[in-house]
Protein backbone atom coordinates (compact mmCIF):
# COMPACT_ATOMS: atom_id res chain seq x y z
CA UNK A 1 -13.14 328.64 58.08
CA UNK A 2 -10.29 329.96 60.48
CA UNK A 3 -9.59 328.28 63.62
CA UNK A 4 -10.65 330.13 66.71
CA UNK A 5 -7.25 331.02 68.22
CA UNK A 6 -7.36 330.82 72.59
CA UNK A 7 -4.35 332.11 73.89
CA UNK A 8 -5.15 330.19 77.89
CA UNK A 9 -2.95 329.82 80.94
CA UNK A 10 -2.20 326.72 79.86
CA UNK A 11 -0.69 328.04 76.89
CA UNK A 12 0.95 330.73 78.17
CA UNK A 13 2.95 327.92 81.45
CA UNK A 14 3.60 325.53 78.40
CA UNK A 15 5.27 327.96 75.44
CA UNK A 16 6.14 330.84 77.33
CA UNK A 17 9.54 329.03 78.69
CA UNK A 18 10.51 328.07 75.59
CA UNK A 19 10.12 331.66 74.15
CA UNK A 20 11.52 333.27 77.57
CA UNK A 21 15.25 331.05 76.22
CA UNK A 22 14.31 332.17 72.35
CA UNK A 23 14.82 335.56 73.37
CA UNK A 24 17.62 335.43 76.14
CA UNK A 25 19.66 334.14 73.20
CA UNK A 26 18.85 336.97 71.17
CA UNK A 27 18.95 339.87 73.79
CA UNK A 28 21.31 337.97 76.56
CA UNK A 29 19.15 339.62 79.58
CA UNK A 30 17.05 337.64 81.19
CA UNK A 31 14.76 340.34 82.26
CA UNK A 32 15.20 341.82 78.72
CA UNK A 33 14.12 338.50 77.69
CA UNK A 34 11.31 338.20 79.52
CA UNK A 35 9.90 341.60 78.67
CA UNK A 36 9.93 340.84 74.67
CA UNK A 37 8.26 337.73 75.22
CA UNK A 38 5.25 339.95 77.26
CA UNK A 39 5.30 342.36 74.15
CA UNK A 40 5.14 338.92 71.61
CA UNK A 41 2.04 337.89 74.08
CA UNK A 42 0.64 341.34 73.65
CA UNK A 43 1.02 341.24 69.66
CA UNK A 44 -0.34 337.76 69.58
CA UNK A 45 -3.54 338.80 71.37
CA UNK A 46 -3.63 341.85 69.22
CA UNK A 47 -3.36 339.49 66.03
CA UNK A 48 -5.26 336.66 66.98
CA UNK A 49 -8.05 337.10 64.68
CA UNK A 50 -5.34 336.82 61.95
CA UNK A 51 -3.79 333.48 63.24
CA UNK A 52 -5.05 331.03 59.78
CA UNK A 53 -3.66 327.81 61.53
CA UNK A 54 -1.36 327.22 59.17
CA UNK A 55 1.46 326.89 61.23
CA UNK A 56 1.49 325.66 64.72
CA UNK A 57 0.85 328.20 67.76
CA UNK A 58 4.54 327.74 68.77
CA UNK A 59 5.29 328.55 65.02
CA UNK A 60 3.03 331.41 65.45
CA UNK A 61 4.21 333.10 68.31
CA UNK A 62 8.07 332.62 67.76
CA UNK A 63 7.73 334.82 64.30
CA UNK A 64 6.24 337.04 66.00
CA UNK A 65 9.03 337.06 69.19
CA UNK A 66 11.10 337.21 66.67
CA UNK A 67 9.70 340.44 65.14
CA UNK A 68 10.01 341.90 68.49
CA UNK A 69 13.87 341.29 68.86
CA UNK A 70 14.37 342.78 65.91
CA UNK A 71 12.21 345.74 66.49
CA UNK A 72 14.08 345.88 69.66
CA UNK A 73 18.01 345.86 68.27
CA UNK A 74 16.31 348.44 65.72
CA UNK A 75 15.18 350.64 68.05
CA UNK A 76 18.46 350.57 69.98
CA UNK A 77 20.31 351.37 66.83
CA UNK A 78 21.66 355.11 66.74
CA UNK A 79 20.24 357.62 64.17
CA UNK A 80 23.13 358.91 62.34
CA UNK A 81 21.95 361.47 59.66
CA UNK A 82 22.38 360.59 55.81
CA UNK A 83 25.34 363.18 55.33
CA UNK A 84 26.86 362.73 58.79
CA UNK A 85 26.90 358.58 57.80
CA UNK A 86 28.27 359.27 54.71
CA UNK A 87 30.98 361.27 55.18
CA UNK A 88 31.57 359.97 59.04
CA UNK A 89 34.85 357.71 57.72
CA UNK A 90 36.24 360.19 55.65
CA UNK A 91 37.42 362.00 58.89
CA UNK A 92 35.77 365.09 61.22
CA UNK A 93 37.96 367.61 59.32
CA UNK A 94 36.61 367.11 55.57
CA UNK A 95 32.85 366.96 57.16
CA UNK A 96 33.85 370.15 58.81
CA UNK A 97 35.05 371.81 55.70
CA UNK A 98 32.14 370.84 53.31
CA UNK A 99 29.26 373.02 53.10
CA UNK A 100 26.02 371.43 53.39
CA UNK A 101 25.80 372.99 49.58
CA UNK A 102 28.74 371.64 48.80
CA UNK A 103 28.12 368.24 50.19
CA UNK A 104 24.35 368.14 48.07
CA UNK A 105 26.87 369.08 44.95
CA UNK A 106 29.31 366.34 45.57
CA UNK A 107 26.85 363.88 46.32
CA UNK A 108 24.56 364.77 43.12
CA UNK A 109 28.13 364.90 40.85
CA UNK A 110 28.49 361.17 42.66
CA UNK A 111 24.34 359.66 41.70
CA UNK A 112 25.14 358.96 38.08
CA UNK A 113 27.93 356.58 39.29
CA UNK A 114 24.79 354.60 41.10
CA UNK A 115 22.91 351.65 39.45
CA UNK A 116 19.20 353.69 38.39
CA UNK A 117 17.19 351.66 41.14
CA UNK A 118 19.45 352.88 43.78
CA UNK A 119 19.81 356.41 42.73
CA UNK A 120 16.17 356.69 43.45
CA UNK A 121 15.53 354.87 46.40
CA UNK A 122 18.15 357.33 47.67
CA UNK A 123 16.50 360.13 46.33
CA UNK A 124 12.91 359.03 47.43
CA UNK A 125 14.04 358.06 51.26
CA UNK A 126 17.09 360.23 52.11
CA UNK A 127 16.73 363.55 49.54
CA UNK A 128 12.78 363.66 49.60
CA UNK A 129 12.24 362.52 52.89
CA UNK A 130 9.67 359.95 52.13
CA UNK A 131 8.96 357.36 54.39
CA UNK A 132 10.15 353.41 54.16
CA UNK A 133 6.56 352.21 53.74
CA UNK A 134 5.99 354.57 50.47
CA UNK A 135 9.76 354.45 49.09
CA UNK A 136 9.06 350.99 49.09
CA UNK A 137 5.26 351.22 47.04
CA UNK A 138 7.04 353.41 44.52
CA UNK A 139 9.76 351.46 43.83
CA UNK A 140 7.90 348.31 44.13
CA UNK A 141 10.08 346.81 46.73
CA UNK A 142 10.36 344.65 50.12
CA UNK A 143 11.38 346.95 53.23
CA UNK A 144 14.65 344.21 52.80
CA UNK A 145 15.21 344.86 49.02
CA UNK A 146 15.03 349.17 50.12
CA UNK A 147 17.55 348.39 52.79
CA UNK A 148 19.80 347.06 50.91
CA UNK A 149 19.80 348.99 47.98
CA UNK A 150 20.21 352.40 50.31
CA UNK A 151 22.98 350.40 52.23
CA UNK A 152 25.10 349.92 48.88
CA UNK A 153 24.52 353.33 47.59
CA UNK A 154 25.53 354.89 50.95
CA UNK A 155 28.86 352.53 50.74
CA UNK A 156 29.42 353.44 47.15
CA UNK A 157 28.94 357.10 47.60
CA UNK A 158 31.55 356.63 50.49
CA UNK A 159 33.95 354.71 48.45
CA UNK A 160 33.98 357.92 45.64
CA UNK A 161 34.84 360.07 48.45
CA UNK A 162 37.50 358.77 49.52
């Protein structure tokens, strides 16, 4: 049987400060701070019913803080297209002069040099547009093992162009 998770005032005066200085580390703001740790008390309310007790409440909460930060610092991140992020280093004038034709050419003359597991998570997320969550089922992946294996594609790919 589950615990019964109460999230009371009491709670809320005796963890919240301790979370409140979990996050101003992260996010240096104060305010900042303070806002994630509303969102984590949102969340945990929102995910109480899946709270198993096998970790304390202050265990419990801080994941999930810290699930917030990093939402937050990936939310602030800028979107950089896949071919402006590829070819961003190799200067403004040879992105200008490539064709977005040409660029798909180069970059399909370029997959075979990939290992086979990250020439298709790039093709799956970046050439057909599929979403993490799905990329991830069809590869049979973590979100972490999709990152990383589009992160050293992209960097190879780069490193040929050069």
């Amino acid at each position: 049987m589950q615990p019964t998770l109460r999230i009371t005032d009491d709670v809320v005066l005796e963890l919240g400060p301790g979370l409140v200085s979990i996050a101003q580390r992260a996010v240096r703001s104060r305010a900042e701070a303070e806002d994630l740790v509303q969102e984590m008390w949102i969340s945990a309310l929102h995910s109480s019913p899946s709270f198993e007790g096998r970790s304390s409440l202050r265990t419990w909460l801080t994941a999930i803080l810290r699930r917030r930060i990093a939402d937050r610092y990936r939310r602030a991140r800028p979107f950089m297209p896949f071919e402006e992020e590829l070819f961003e280093s190799a200067g403004e004038d040879a992105a200008q002069r490539l064709s977005t034709l040409e660029l798909a050419a180069q970059v399909m003359r370029l997959m075979p040099e990939l290992t086979e597991l990250e020439r298709t998570a790039l093709s799956l997320y970046a050439l057909d547009d599929l979403e993490r969550e799905e990329a991830c089922q069809r590869l049979g992946v973590t979100r972490g093992h999709l990152r990383v294996l589009l992160h050293r594609a992209r960097r190879k790919l780069e490193a040929l162009t050069r």
